[in-house]
Protein backbone atom coordinates (compact mmCIF):
# COMPACT_ATOMS: atom_id res chain seq x y z
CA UNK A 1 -3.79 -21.28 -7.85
CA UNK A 2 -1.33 -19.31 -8.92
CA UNK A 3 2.35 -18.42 -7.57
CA UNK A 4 4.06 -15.66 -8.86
CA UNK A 5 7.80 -15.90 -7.70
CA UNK A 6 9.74 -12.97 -7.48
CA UNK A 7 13.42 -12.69 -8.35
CA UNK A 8 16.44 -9.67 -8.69
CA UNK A 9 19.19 -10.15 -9.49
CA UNK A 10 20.94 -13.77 -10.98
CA UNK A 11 24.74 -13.36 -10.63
CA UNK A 12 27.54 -15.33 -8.72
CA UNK A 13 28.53 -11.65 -7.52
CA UNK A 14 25.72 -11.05 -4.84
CA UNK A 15 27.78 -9.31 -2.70
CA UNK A 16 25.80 -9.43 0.54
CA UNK A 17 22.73 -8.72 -1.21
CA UNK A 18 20.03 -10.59 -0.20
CA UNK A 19 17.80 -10.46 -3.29
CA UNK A 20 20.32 -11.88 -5.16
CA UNK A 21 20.42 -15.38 -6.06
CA UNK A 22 23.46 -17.36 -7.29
CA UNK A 23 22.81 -19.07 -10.96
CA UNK A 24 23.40 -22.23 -9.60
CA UNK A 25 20.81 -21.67 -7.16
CA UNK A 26 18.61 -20.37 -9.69
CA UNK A 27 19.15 -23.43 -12.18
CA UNK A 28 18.36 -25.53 -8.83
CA UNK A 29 15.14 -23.87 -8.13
CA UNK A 30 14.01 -24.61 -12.25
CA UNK A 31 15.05 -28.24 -11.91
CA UNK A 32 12.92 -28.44 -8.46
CA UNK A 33 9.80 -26.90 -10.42
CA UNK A 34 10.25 -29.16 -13.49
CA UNK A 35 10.34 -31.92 -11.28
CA UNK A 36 7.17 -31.20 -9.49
CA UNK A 37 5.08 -31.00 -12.74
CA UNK A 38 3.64 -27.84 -12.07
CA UNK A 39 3.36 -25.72 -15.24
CA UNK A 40 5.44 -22.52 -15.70
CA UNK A 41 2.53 -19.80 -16.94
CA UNK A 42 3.29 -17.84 -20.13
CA UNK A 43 2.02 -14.80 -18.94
CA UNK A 44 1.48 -13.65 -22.66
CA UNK A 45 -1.49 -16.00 -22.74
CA UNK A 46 -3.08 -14.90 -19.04
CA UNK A 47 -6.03 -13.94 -19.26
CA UNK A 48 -8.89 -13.04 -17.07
CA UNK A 49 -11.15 -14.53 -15.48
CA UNK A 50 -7.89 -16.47 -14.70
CA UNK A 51 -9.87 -18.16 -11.45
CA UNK A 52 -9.02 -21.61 -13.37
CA UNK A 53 -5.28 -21.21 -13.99
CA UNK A 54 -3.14 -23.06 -11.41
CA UNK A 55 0.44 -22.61 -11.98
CA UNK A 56 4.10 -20.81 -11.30
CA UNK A 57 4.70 -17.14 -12.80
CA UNK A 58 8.34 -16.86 -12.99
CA UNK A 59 8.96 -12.44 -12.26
CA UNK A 60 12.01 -10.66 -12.28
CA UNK A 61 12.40 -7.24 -11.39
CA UNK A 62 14.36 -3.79 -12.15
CA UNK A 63 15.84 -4.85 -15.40
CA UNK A 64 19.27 -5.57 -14.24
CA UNK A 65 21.38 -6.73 -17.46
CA UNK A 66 21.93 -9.96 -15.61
CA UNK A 67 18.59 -10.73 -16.53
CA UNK A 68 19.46 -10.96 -20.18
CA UNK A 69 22.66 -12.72 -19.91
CA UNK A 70 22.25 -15.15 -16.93
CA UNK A 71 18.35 -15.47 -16.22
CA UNK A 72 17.91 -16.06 -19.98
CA UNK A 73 20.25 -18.07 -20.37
CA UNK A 74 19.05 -20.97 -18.16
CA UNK A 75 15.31 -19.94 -18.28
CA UNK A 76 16.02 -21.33 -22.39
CA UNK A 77 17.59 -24.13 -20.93
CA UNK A 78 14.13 -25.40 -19.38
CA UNK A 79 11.94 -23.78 -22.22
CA UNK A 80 10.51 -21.79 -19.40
CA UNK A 81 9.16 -17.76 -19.91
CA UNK A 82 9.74 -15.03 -17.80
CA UNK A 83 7.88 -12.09 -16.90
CA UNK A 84 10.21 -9.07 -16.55
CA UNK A 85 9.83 -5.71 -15.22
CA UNK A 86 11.73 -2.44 -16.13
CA UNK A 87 12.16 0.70 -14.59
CA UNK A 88 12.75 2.18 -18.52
CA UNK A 89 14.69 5.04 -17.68
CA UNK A 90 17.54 3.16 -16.73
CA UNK A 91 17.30 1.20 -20.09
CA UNK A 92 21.01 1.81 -21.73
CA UNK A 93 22.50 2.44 -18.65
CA UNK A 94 25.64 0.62 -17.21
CA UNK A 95 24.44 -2.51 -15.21
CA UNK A 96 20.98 -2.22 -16.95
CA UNK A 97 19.21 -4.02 -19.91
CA UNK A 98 19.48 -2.14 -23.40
CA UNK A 99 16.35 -2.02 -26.06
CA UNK A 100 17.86 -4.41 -28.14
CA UNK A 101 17.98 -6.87 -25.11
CA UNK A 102 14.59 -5.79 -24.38
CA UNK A 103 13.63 -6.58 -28.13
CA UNK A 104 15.51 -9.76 -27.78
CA UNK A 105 13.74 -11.04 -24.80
CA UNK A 106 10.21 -10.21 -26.22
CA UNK A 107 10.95 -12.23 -29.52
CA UNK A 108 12.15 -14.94 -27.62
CA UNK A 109 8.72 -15.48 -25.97
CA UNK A 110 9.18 -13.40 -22.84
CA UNK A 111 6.84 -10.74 -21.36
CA UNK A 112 7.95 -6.90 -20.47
CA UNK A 113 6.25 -5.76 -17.85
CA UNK A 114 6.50 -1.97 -15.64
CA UNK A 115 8.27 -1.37 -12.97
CA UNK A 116 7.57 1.95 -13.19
CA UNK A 117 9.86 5.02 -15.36
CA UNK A 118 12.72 6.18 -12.60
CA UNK A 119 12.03 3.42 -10.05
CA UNK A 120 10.90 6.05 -7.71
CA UNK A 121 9.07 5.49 -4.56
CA UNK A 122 4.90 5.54 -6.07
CA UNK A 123 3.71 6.19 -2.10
CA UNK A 124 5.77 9.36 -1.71
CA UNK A 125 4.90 10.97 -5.24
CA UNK A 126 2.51 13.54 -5.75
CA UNK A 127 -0.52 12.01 -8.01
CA UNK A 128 0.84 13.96 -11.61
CA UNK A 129 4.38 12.39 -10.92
CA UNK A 130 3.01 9.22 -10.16
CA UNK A 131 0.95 9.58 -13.52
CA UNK A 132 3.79 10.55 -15.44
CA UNK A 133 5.82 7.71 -13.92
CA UNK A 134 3.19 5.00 -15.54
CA UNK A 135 2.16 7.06 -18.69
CA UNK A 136 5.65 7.55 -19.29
CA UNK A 137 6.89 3.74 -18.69
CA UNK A 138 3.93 1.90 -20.67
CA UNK A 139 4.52 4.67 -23.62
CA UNK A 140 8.42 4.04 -23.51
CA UNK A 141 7.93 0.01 -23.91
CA UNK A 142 5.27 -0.03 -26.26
CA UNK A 143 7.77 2.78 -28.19
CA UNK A 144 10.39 0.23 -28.09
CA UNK A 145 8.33 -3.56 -28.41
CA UNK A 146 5.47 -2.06 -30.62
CA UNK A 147 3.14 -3.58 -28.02
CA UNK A 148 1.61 -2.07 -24.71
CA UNK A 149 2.75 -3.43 -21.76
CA UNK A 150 -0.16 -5.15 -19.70
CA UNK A 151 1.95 -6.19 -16.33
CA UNK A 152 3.00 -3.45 -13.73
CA UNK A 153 4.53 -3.67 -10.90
CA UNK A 154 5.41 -0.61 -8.18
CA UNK A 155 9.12 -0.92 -7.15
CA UNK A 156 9.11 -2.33 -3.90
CA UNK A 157 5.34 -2.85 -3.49
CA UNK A 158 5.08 0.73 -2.12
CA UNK A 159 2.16 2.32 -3.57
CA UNK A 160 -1.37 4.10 -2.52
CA UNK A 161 -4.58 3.49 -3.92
CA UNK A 162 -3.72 6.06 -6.77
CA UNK A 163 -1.61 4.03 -8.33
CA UNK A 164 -3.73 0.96 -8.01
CA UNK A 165 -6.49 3.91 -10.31
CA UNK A 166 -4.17 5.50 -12.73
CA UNK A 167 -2.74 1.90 -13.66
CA UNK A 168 -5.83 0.72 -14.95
CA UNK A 169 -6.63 3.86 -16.64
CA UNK A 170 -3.63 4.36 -18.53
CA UNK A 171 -4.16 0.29 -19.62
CA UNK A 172 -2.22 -1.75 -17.57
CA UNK A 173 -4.44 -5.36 -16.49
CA UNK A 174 -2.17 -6.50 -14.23
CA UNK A 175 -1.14 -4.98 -10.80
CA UNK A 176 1.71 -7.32 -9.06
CA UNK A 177 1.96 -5.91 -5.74
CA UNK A 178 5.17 -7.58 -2.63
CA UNK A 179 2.29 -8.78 -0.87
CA UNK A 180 3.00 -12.52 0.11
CA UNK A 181 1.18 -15.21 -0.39
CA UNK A 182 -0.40 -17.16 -2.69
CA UNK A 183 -3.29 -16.49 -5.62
CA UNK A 184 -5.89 -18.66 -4.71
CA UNK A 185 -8.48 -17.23 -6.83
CA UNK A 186 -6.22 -14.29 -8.82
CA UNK A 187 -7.12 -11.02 -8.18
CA UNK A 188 -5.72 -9.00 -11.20
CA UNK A 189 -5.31 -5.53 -8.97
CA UNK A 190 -4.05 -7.61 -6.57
CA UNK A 191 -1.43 -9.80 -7.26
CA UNK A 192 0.34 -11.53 -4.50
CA UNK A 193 4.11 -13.16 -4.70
CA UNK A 194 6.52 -15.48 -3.35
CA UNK A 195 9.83 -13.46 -2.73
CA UNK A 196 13.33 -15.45 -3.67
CA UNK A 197 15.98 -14.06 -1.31
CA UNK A 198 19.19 -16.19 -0.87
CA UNK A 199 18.41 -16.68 3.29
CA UNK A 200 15.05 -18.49 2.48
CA UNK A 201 14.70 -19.19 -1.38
CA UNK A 202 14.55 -23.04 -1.16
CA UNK A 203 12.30 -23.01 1.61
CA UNK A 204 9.62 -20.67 0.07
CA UNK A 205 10.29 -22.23 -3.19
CA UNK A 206 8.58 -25.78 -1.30
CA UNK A 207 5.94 -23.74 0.12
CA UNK A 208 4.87 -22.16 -2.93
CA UNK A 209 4.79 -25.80 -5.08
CA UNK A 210 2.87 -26.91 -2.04
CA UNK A 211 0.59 -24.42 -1.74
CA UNK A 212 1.35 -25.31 2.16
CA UNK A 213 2.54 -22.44 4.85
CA UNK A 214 0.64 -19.39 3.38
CA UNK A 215 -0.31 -18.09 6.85
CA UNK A 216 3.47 -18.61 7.93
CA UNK A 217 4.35 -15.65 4.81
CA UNK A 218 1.25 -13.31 5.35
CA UNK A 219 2.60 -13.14 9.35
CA UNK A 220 6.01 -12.75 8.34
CA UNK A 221 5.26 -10.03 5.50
CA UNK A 222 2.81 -8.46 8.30
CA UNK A 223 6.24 -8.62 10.68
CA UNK A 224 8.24 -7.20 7.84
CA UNK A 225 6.04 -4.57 6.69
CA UNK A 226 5.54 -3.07 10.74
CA UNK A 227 9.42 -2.70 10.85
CA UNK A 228 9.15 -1.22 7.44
CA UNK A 229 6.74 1.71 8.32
CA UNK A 230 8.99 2.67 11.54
CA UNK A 231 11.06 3.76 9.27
CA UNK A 232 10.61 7.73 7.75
CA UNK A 233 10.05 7.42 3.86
CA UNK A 234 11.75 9.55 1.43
CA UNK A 235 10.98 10.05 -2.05
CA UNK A 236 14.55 9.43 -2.65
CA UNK A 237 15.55 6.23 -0.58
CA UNK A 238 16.78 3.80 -3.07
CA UNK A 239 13.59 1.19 -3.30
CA UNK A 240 14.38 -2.09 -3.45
CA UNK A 241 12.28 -4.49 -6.07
């Protein structure tokens, strides 16, 4: 089984942001995992069938610059990889990673991942944008690493089936969705997670090691999606994730 945990941002200035969790918190949640004796998964050496692999996928997304300076930081602390995910158009912008961070964190045994080009919201876009959005994010990384990207995950889990398509045919193998729950038998289109918001990060951090309460998070994500689509979508709401 495995448990792909999904972080933002790691910085002692969360200011009421929910996603964000303190670096003390963070460090708290590696020492709770390295005490439970369940493996950390390299995701460089997933592969599939991956029915077989039981473990905890460490995932951080949008590429904030945090990442390189905090989440590193104590990630090499435990010896632990992490799976990160950029929107690559805001690469070298202020509060974002920059390609030689990006270059740093692959050599140091870290995966890159999509998170699409401009972050943009995949289930409002025409089908060419949303093409161009993947196309243009896998070309950008392998530009920059020298190596395609195999991960992908739509910011905020919003996609439609298209996506889910043009992924695989542009080459991505993985498709890490915001579903919750837990990867019983991995479905590599289908990738569930365990979201790490300040409220509730301890709590869903015992779940997932666990493996107990997966119900509890599909109702909850079920309750949190319905309030969700109440809402009227815009291509250009900021997305979270």
């Amino acid at each position: 089984m495995l448990r792909f945990l999904v972080y933002h941002r790691i910085t002692d200035n969360q200011r009421g942001d929910f996603r964000a969790i303190h670096p003390d918190r963070f460090r708290r949640h590696l020492e709770v995992i390295d005490a439970a004796g369940i493996p950390v998964i390299d995701p460089r050496g997933l592969t599939l069938p991956a029915d077989l692999v039981s473990g905890i996928v460490l995932t951080f997304d949008d590429g904030t610059v945090d990442h390189f300076f905090t989440a590193q930081s104590i990630l090499s602390d435990f010896g632990f990889p992490g799976l990160f995910y950029v929107p690559t158009a805001r690469l070298d912008s202020e509060g974002y990673l920059s390609t030689e961070q990006l270059v740093r964190l692959h050599a140091e045994g870290h995966t890159i991942g999509s998170h699409s080009h401009t972050h943009a919201r995949l289930d409002v876009l025409p089908e060419p944008s949303v093409q161009h959005e993947l196309e243009t994010s896998r070309w950008r990384i392998q530009e920059i690493l020298g190596v395609p990207p195999l991960h992908f995950a739509p910011p905020g889990g919003l996609y439609r089936a298209q996506a889910l398509t043009i992924s695989q045919e542009v080459g991505f193998r993985f498709f890490r969705t915001m579903k919750w729950g837990f990867n019983r038998r991995l479905n590599p289109q289908e990738i569930h997670v365990v979201p790490m918001v300040t409220p509730s990060s301890m709590l869903f951090l015992d779940w997932a090691l666990s493996g107990r309460n997966e119900l509890t998070l599909k109702v909850m994500y079920g309750l949190k999606r319905a309030l969700r689509d109440t809402r009227p979508a815009k291509a250009n709401r900021r997305t979270s994730g």
